[in-house]
Protein backbone atom coordinates (compact mmCIF):
# COMPACT_ATOMS: atom_id res chain seq x y z
CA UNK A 1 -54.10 148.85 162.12
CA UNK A 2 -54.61 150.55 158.41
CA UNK A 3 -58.23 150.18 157.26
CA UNK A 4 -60.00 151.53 154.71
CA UNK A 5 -64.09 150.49 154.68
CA UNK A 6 -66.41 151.94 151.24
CA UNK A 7 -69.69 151.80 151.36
CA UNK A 8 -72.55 153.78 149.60
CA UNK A 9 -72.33 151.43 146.05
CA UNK A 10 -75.54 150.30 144.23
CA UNK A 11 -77.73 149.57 141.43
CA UNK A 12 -78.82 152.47 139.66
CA UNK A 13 -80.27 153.65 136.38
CA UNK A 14 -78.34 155.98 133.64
CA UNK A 15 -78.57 159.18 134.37
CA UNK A 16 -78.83 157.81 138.66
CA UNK A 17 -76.60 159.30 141.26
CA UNK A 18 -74.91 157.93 144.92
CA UNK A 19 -72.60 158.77 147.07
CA UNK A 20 -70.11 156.68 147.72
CA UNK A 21 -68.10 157.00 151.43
CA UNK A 22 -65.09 155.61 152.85
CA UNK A 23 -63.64 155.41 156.61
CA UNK A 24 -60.32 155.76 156.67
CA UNK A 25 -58.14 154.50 160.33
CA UNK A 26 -54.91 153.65 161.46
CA UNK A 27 -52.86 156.78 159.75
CA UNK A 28 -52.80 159.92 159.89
CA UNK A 29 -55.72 161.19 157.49
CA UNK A 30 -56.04 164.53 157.90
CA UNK A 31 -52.44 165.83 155.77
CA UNK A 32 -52.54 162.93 153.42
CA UNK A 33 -54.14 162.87 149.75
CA UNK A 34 -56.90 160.65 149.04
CA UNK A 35 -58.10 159.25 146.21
CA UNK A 36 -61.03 157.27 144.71
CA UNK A 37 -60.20 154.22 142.27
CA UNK A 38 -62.63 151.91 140.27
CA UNK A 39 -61.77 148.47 138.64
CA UNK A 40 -64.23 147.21 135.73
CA UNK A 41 -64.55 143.81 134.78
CA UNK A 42 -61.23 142.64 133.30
CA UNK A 43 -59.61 145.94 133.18
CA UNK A 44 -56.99 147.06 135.32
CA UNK A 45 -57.77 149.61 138.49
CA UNK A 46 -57.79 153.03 137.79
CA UNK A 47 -57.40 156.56 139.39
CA UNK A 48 -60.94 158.53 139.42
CA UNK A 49 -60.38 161.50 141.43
CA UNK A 50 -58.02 162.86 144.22
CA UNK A 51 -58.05 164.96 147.18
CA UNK A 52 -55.01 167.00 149.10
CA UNK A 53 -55.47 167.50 152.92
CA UNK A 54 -56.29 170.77 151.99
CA UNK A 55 -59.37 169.87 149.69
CA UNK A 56 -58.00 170.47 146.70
CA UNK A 57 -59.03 168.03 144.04
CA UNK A 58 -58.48 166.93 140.56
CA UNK A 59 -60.73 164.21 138.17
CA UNK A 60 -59.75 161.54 135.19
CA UNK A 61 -61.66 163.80 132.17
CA UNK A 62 -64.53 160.87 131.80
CA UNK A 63 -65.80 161.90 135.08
CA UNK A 64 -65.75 166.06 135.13
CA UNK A 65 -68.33 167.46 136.07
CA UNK A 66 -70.52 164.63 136.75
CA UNK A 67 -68.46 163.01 139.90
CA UNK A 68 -67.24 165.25 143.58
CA UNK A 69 -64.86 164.28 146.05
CA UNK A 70 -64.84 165.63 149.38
CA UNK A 71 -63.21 164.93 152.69
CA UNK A 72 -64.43 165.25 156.20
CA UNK A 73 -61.06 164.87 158.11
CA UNK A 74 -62.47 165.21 161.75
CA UNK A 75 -64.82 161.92 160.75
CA UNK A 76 -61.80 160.62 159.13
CA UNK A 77 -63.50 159.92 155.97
CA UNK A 78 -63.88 160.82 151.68
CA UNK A 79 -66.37 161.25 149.84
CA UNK A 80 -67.12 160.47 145.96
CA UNK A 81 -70.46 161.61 144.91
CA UNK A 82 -71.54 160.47 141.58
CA UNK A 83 -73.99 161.71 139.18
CA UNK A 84 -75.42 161.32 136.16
CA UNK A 85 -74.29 157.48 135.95
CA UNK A 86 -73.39 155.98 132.63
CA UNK A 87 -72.69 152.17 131.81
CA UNK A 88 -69.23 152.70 131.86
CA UNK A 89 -69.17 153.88 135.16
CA UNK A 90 -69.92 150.10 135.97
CA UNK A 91 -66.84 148.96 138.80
CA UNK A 92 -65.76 147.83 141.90
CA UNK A 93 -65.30 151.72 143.87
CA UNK A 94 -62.05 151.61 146.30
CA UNK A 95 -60.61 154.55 148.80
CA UNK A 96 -56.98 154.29 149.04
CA UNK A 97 -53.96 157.15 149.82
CA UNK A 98 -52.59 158.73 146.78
CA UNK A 99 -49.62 158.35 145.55
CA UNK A 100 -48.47 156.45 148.32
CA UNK A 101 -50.99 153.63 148.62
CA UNK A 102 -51.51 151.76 151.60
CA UNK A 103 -50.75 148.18 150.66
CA UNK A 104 -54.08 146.50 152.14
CA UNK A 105 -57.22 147.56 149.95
CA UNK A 106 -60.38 147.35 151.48
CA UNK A 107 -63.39 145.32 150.37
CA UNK A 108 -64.44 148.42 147.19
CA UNK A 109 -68.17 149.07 146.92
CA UNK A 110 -70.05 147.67 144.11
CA UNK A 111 -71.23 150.56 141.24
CA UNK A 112 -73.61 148.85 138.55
CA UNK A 113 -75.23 151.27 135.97
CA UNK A 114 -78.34 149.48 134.47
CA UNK A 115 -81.61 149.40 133.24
């Protein structure tokens, strides 16, 4: 069975940081991409960041340099440290493959930037 469990979400101040996991079962994880999404308040998901089975990664531009993903493939699980947190960072945090999605999302992990 395909599951995908994020944790690691808060409330934090601008300018606050987390670190935001996600187990990963049921598939192979080790040789398939991963990627973090986030889904604001009456905007459509998006694609944050990605990660090859090799570890090599790639970010939307409005969160370089202040976000990391990173993959532990014997634990089975990614990784989406965030830093620097701005209002706009404000979503619901999901784990999914990328591009090929698994069709069941899991539960996200709330991100609120406030103060």
């Amino acid at each position: 069975q395909v599951q995908l469990v994020e944790s690691g979400g808060g409330l934090v101040q601008p300018g606050g940081s987390l670190r935001l996991s996600c187990a990963a079962s049921g598939f192979t994880f080790s040789i398939n991409s991963m990627g973090w999404y986030r889904q604001a308040p009456g905007k459509q998901r998006e694609l944050v960041a990605t990660i090859s089975g090799g570890g090599n990664t790639n970010y939307r531009d409005s969160v370089k340099d202040r976000f990391t993903i990173s993959r532990d493939n014997p634990k089975k699980t990614v990784y989406l440290q965030v830093n620097s947190l701005k209002s706009e960072d404000t979503a619901v945090y999901y784990c999914n493959r990328w591009p090929n999605q698994i069709d069941t999302w899991g539960q996200g992990t709330q991100v609120t930037v406030s103060s």
